[in-house]
N, C-alpha and C. Protein backbone atom coordinates (compact mmCIF):
# COMPACT_ATOMS: atom_id res chain seq x y z
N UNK A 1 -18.46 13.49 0.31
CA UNK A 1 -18.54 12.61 1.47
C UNK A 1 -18.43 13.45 2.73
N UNK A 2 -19.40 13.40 3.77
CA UNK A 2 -19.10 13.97 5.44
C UNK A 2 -18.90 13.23 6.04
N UNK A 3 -18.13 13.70 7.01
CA UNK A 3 -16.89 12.69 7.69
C UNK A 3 -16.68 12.70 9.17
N UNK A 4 -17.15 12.47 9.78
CA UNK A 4 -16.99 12.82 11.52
C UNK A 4 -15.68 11.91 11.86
N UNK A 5 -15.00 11.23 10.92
CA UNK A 5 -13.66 10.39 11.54
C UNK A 5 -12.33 10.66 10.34
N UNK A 6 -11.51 10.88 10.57
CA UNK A 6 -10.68 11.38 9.40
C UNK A 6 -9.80 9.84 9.06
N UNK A 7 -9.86 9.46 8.19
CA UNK A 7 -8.96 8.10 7.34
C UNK A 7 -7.79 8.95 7.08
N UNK A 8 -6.75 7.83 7.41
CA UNK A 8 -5.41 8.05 6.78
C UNK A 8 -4.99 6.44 6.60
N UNK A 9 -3.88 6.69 5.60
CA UNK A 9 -3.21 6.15 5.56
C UNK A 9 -2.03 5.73 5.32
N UNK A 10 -1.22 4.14 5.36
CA UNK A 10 0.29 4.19 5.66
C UNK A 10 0.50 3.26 4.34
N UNK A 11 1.74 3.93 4.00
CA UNK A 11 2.23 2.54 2.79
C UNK A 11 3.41 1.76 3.21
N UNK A 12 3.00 0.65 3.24
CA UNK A 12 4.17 -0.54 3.49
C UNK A 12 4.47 -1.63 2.14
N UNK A 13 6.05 -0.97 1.47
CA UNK A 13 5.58 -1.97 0.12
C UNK A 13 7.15 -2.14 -0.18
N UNK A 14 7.49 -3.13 -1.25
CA UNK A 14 8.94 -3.07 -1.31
C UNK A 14 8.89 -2.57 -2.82
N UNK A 15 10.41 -2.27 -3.24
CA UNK A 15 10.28 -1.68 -4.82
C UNK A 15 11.84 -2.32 -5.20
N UNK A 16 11.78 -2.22 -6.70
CA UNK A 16 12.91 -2.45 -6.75
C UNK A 16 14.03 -1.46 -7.03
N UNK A 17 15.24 -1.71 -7.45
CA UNK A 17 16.00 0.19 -7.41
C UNK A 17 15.60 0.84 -7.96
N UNK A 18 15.14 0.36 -9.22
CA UNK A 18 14.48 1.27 -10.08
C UNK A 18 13.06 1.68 -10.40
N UNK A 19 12.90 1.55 -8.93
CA UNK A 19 11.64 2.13 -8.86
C UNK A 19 9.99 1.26 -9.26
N UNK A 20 10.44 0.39 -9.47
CA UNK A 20 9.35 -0.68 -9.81
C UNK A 20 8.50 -1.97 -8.76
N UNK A 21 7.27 -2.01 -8.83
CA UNK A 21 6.96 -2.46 -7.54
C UNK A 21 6.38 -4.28 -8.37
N UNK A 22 6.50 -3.92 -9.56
CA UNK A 22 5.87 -5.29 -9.81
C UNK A 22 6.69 -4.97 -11.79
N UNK A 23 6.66 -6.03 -12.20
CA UNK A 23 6.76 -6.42 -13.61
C UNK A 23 5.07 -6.12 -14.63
N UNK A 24 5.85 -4.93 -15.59
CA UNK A 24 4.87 -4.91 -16.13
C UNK A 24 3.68 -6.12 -16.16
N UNK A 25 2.95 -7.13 -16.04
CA UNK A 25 2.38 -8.27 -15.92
C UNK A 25 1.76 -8.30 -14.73
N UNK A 26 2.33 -7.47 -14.24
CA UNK A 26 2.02 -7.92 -12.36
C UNK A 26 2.82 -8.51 -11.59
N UNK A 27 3.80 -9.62 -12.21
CA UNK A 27 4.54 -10.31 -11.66
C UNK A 27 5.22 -9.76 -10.64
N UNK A 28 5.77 -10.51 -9.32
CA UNK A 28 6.54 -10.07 -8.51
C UNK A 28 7.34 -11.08 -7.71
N UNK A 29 7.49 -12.13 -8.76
CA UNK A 29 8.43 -13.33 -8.71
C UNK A 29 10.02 -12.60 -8.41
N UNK A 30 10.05 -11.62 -8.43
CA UNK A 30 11.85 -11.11 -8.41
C UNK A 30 11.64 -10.70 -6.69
N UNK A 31 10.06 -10.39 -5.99
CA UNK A 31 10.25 -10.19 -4.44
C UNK A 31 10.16 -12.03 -3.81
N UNK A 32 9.27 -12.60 -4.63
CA UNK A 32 8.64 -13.51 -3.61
C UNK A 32 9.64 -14.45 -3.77
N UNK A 33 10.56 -14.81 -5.13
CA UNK A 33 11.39 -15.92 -4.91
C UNK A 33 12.44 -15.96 -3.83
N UNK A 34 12.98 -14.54 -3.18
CA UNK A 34 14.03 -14.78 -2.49
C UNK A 34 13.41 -15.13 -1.25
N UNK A 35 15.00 -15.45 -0.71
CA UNK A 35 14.85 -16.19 0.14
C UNK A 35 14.92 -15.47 1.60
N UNK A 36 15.03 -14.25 1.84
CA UNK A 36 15.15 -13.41 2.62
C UNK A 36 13.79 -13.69 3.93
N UNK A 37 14.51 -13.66 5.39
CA UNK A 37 13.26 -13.67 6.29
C UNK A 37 13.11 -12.11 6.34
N UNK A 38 11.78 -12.12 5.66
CA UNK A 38 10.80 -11.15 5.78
C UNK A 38 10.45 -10.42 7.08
N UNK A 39 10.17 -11.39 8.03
CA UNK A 39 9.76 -10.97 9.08
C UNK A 39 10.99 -9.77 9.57
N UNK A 40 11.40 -9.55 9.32
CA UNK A 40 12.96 -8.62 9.82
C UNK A 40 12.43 -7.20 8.87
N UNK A 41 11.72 -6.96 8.00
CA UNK A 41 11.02 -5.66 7.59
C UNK A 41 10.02 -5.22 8.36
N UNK A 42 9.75 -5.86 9.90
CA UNK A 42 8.54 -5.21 10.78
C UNK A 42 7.26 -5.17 9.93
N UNK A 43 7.17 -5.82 8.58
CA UNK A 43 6.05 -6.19 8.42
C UNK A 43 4.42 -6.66 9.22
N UNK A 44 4.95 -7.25 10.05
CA UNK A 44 4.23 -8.06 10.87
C UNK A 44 3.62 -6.89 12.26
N UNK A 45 4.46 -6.42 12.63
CA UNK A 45 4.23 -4.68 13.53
C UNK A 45 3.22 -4.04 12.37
N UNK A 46 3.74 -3.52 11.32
CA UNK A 46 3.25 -2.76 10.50
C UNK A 46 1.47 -3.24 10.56
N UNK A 47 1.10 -4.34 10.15
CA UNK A 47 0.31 -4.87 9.47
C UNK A 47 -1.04 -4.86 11.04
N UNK A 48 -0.12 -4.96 12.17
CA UNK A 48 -0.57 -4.92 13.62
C UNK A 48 -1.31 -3.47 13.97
N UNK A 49 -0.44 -2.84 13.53
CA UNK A 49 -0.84 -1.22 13.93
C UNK A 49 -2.32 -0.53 12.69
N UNK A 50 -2.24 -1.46 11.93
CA UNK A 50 -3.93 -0.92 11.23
C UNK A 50 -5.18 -1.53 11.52
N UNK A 51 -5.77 -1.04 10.93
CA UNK A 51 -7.68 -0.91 11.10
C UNK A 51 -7.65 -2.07 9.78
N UNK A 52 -7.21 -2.02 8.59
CA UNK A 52 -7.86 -2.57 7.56
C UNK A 52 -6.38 -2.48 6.51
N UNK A 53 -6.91 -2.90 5.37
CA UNK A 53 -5.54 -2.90 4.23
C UNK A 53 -6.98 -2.71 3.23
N UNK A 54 -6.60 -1.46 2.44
CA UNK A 54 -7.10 -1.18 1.14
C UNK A 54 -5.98 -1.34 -0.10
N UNK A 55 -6.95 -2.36 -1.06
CA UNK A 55 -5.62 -2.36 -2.38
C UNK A 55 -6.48 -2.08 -3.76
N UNK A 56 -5.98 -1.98 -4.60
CA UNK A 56 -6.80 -1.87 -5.88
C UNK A 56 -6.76 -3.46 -6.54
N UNK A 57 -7.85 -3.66 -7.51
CA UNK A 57 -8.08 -4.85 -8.03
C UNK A 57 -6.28 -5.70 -8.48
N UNK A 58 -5.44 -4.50 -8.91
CA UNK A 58 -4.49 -5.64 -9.66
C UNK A 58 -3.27 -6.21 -8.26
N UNK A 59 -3.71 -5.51 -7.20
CA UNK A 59 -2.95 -5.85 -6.27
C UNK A 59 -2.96 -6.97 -5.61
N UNK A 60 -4.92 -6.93 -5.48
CA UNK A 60 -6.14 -8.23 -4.71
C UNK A 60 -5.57 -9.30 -5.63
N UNK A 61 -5.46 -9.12 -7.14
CA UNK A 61 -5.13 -10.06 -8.24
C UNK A 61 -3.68 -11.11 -8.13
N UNK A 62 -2.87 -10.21 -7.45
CA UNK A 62 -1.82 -10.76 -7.16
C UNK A 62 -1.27 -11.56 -5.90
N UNK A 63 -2.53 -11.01 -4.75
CA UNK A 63 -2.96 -11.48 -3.82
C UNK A 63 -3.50 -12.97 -3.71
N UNK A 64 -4.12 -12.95 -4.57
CA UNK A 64 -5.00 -14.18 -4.84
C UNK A 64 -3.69 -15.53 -5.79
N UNK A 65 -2.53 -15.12 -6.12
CA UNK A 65 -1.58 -15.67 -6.36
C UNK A 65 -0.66 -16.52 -5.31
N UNK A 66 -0.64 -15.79 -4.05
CA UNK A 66 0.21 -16.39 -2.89
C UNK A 66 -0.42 -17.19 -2.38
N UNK A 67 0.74 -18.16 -2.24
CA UNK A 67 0.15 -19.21 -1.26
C UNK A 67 0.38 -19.53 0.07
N UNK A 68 0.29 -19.42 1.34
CA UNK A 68 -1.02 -19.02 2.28
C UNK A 68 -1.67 -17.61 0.99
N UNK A 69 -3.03 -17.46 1.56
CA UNK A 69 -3.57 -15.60 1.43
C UNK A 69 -2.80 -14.66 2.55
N UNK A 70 -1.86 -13.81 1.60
CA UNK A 70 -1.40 -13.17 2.82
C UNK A 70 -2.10 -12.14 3.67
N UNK A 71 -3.47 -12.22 3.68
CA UNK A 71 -4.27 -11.02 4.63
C UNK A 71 -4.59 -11.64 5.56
N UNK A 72 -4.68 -12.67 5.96
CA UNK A 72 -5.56 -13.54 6.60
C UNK A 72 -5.63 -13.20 8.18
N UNK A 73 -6.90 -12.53 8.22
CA UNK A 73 -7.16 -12.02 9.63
C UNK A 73 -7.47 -10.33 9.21
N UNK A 74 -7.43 -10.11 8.43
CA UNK A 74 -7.32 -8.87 8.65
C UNK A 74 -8.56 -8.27 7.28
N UNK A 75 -8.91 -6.97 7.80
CA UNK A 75 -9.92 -6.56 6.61
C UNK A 75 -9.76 -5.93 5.62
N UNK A 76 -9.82 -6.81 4.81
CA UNK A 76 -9.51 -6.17 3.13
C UNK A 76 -10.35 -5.60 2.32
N UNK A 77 -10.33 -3.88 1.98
CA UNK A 77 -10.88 -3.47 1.23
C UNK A 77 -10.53 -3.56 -0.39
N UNK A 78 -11.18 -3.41 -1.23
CA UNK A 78 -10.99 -3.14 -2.69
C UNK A 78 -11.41 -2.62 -3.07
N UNK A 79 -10.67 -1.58 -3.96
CA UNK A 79 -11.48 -0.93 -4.82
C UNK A 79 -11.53 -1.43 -6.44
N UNK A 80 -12.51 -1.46 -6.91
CA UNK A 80 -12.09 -1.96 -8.29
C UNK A 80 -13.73 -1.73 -8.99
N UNK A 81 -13.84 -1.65 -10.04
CA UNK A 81 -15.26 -1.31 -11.02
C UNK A 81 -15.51 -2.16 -11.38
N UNK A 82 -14.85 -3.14 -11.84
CA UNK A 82 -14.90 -4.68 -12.44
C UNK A 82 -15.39 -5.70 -11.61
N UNK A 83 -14.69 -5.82 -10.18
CA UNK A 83 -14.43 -7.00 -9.76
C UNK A 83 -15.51 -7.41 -9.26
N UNK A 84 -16.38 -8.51 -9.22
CA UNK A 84 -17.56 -8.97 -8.51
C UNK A 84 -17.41 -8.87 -7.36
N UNK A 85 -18.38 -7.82 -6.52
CA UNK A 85 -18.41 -7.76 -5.02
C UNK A 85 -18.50 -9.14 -4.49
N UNK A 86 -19.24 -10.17 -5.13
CA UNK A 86 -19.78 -11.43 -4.36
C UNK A 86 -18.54 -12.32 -4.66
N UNK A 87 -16.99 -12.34 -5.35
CA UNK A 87 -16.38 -13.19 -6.24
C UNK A 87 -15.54 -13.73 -4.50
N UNK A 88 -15.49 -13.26 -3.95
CA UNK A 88 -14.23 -13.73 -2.77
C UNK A 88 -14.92 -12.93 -1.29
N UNK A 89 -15.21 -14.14 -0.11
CA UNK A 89 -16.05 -13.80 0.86
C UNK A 89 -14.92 -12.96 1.72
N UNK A 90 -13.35 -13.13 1.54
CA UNK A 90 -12.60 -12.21 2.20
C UNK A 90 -12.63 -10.76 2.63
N UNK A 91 -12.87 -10.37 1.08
CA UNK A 91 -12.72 -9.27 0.60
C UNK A 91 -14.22 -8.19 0.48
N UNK A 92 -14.60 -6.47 1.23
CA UNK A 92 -15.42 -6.38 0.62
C UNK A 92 -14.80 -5.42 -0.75
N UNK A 93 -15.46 -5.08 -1.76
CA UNK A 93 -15.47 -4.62 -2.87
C UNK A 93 -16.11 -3.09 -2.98
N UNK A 94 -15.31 -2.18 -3.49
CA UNK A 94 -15.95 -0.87 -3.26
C UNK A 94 -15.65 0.01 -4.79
N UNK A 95 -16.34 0.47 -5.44
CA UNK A 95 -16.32 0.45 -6.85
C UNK A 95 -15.98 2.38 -6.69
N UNK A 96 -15.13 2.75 -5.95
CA UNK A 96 -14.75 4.21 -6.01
C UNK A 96 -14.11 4.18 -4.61
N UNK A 97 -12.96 5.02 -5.03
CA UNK A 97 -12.20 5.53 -3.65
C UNK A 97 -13.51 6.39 -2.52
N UNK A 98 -14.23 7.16 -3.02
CA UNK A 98 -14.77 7.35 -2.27
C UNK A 98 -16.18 6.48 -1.28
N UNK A 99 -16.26 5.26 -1.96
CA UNK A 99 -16.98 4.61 -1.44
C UNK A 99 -16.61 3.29 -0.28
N UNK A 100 -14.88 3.72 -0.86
CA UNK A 100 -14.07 2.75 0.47
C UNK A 100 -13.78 3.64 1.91
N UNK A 101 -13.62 5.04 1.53
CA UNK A 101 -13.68 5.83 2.54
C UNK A 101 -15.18 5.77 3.52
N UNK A 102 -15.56 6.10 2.67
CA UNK A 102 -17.57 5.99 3.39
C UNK A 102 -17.79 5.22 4.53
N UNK A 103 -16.86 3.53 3.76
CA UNK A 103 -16.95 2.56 4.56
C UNK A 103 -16.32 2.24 5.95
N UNK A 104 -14.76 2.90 5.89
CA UNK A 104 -13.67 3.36 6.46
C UNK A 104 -14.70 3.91 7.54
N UNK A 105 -14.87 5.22 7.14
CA UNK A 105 -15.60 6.17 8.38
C UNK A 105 -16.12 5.12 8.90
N UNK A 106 -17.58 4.85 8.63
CA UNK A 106 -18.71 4.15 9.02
C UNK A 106 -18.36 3.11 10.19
N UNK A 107 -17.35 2.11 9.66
CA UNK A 107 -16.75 1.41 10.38
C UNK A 107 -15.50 1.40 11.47
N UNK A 108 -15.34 2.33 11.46
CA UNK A 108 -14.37 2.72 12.62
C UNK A 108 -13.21 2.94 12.51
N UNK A 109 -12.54 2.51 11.00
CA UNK A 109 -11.19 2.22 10.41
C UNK A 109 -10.86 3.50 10.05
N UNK A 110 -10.04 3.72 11.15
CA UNK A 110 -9.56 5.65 10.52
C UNK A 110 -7.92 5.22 10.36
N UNK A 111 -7.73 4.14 10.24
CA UNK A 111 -6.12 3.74 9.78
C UNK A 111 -5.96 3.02 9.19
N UNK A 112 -5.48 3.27 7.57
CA UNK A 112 -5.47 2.02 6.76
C UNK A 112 -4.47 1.53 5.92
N UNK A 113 -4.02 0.41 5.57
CA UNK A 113 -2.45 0.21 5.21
C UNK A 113 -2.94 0.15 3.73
N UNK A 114 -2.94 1.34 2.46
CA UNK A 114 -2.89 1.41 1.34
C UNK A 114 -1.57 0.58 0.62
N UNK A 115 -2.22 -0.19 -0.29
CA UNK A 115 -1.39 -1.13 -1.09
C UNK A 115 -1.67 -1.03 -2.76
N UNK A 116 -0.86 -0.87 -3.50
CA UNK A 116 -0.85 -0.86 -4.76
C UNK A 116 -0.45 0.37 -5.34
N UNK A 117 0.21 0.64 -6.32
CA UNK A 117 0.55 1.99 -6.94
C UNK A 117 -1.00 2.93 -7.04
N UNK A 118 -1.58 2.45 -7.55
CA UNK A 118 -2.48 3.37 -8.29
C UNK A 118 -3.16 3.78 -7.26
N UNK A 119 -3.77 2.95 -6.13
CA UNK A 119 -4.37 3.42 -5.02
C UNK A 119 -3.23 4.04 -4.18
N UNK A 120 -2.03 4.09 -3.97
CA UNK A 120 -1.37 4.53 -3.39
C UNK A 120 -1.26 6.54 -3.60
N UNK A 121 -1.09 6.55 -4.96
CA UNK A 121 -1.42 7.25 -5.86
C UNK A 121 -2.25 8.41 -5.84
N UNK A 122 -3.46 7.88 -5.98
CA UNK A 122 -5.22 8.31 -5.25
C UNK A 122 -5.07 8.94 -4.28
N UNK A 123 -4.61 7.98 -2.88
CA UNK A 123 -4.22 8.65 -1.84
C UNK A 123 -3.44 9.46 -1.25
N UNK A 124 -2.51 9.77 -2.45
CA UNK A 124 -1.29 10.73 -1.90
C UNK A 124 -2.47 11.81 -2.20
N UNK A 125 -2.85 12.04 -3.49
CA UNK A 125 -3.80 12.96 -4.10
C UNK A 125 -4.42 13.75 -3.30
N UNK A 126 -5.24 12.74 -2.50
CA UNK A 126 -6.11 13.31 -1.68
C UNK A 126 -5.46 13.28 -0.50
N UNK A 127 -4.59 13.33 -0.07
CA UNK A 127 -3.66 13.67 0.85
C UNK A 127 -3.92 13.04 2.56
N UNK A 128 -4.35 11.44 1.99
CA UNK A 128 -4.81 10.42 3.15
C UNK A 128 -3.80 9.98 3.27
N UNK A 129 -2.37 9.80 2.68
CA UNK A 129 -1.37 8.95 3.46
C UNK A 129 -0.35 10.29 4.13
N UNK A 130 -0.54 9.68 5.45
CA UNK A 130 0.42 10.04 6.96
C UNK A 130 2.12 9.66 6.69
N UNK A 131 2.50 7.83 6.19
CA UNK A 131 3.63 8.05 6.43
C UNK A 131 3.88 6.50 5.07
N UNK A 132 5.19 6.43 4.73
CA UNK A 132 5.48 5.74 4.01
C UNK A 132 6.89 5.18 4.34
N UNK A 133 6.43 3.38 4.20
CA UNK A 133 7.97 2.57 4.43
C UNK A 133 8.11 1.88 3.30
N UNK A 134 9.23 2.09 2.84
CA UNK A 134 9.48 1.90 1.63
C UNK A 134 10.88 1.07 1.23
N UNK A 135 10.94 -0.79 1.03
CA UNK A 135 11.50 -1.35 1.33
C UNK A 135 12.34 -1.32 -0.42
N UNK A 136 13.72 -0.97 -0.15
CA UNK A 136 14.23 -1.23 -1.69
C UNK A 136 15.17 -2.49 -1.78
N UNK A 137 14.89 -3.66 -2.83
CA UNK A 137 15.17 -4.67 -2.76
C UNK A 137 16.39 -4.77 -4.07
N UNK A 138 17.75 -5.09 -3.37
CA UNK A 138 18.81 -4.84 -4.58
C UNK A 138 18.31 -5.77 -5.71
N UNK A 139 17.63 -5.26 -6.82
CA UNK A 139 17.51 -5.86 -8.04
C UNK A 139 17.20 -4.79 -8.85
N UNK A 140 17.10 -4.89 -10.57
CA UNK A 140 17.06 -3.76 -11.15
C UNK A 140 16.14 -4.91 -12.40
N UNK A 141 15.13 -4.42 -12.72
CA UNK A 141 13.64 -4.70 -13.28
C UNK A 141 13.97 -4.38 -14.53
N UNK A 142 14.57 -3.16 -15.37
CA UNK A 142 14.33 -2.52 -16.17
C UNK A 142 13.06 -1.46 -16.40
N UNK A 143 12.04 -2.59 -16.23
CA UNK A 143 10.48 -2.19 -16.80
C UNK A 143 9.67 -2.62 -16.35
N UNK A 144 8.60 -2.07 -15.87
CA UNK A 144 7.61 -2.76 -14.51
C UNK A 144 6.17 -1.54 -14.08
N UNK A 145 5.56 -1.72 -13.51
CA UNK A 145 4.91 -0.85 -12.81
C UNK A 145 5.76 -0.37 -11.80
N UNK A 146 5.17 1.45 -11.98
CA UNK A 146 6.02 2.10 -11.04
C UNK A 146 5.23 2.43 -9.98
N UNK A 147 5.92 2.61 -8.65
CA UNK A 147 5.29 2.68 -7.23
C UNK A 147 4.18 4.32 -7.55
N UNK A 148 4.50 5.05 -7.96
CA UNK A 148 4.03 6.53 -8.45
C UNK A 148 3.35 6.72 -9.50
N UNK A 149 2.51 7.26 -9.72
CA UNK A 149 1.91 8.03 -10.89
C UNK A 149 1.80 9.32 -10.20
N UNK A 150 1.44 9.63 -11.30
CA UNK A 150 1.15 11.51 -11.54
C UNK A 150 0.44 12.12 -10.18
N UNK A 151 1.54 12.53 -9.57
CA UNK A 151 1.16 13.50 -8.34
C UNK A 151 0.85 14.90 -8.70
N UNK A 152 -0.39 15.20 -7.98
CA UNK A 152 -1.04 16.61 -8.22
C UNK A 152 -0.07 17.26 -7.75
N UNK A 153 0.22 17.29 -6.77
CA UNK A 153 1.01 18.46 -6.27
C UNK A 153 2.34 17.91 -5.15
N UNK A 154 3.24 18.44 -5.12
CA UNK A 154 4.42 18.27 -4.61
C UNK A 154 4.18 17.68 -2.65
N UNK A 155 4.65 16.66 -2.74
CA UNK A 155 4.49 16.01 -1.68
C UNK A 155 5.61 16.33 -0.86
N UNK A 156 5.85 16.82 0.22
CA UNK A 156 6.69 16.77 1.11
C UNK A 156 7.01 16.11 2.07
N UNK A 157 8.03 15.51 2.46
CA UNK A 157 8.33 14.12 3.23
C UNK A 157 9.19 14.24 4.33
N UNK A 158 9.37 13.88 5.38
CA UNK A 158 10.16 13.84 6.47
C UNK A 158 10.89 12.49 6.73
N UNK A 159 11.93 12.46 6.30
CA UNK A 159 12.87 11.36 6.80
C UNK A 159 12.79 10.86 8.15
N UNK A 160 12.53 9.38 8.81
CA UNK A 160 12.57 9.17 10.04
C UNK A 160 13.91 8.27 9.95
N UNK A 161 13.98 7.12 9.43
CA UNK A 161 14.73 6.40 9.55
C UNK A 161 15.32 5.72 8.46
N UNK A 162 16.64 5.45 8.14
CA UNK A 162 16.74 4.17 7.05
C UNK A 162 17.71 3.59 7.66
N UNK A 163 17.00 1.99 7.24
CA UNK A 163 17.98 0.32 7.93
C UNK A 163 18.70 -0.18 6.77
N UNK A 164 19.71 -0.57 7.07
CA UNK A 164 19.94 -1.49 5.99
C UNK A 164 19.37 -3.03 7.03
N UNK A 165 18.81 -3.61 5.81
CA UNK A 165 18.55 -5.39 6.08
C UNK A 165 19.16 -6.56 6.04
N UNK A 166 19.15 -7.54 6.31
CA UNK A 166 20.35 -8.39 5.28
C UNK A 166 19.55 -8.64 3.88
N UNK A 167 21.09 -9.19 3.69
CA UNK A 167 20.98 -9.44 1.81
C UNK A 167 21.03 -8.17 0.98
N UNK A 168 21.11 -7.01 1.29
CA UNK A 168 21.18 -5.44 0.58
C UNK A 168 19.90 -4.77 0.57
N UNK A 169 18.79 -5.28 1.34
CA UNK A 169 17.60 -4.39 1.19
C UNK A 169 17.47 -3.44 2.21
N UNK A 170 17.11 -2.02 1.62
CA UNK A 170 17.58 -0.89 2.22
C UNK A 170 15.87 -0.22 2.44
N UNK A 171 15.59 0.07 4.10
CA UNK A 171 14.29 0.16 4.28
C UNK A 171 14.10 2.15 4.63
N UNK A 172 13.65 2.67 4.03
CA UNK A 172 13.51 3.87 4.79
C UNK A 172 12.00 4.17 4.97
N UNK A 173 11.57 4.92 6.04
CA UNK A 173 10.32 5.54 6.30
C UNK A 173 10.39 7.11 6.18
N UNK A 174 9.23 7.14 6.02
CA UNK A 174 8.99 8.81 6.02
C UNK A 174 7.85 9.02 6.08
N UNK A 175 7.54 10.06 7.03
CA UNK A 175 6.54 10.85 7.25
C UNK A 175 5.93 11.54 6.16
N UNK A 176 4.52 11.48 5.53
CA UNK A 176 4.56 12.71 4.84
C UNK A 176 3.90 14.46 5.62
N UNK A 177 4.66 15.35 5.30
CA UNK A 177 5.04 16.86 5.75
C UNK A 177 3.76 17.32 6.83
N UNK A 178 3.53 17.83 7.91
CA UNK A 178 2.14 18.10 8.29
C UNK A 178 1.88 19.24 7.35
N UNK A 179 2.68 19.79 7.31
CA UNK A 179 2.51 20.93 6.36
C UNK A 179 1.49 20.70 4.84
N UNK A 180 1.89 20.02 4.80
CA UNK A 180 1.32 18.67 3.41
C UNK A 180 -0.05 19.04 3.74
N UNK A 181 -0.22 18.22 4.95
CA UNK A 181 -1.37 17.40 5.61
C UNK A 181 -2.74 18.86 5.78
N UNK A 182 -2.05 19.72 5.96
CA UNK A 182 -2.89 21.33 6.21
C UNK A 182 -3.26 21.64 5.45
N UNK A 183 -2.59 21.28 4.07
CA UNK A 183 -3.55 21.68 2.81
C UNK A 183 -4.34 21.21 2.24
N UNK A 184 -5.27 19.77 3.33
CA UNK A 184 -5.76 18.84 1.96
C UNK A 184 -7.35 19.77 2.21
């Protein structure tokens, strides 16, 4: 891919202590049942300061579970091999990371709020995510999908801040390293 605009991107996601962002299944009835105002994770800032939100199919999947759609207003990429480009007029559909980037450039979106492990993942890889907020929600899963898979190479991170929230959810951000960023 040639690139006259450089994409990055930010992760905004909650996990649980042990590291789990959803129930093996997908489920994420242990974030959405509580009762916690959300709005107090700067979600709403966060979601303000991007170009677009890229997620992978099982994320869009879980998406399509909430009730409002929580994107609404905003441009949602997907990546997924499966999913019918034509199945949901929200969403467009991009069947390779590199063909959501393409789009990214093309369109002006050089800032994008990556959502889902596996695309999260991808993108550490290729060394498109800038900074990560990472909301930990006191509960313990056992067994679940984990926020991480298999990182190529050692990511280095810069601590900016950690809040505590109410109810015990503990938010920290971090930069990832420029140093990082020089080697992609």
């Amino acid at each position: 891919m040639t690139s006259t605009t450089t994409v990055t991107g930010a992760v905004f996601i909650a996990t649980s202590v042990d590291g789990y962002i959803a129930r093996k299944d997908g489920g994420i009835d242990w974030l959405t049942r509580r009762d916690d105002d959300m709005s107090e994770t700067g979600y709403d800032e966060f979601a303000a300061s991007v170009d677009a939100i890229a997620m992978g199919r099982n994320t869009y999947e879980v998406g399509l579970t909430l009730d409002p759609w929580p994107y609404e207003g905003m441009r949602v990429l997907v990546v997924s091999s499966r999913l019918d480009p034509d199945s949901d007029t929200r969403v467009t559909v991009h069947r390779s990371i590199d063909d959501l980037l393409e789009t990214a450039t093309t369109e002006g979106l050089g800032h994008l709020y990556v959502d889902g492990g596996q695309l999260i993942t991808a993108c550490l890889n290729r060394k498109i995510i800038t900074e990560l907020t990472i909301t930990t929600v006191p509960v313990l899963l056992g067994s679940g999908l984990p926020l991480f898979g298999a990182i190529a190479d050692d990511v280095f991170l810069e601590h900016q801040r950690t809040t505590t929230l109410s109810k015990g959810l503990v938010q920290s951000v971090y930069r990832v390293s420029a140093d990082a960023m020089l080697e992609a």
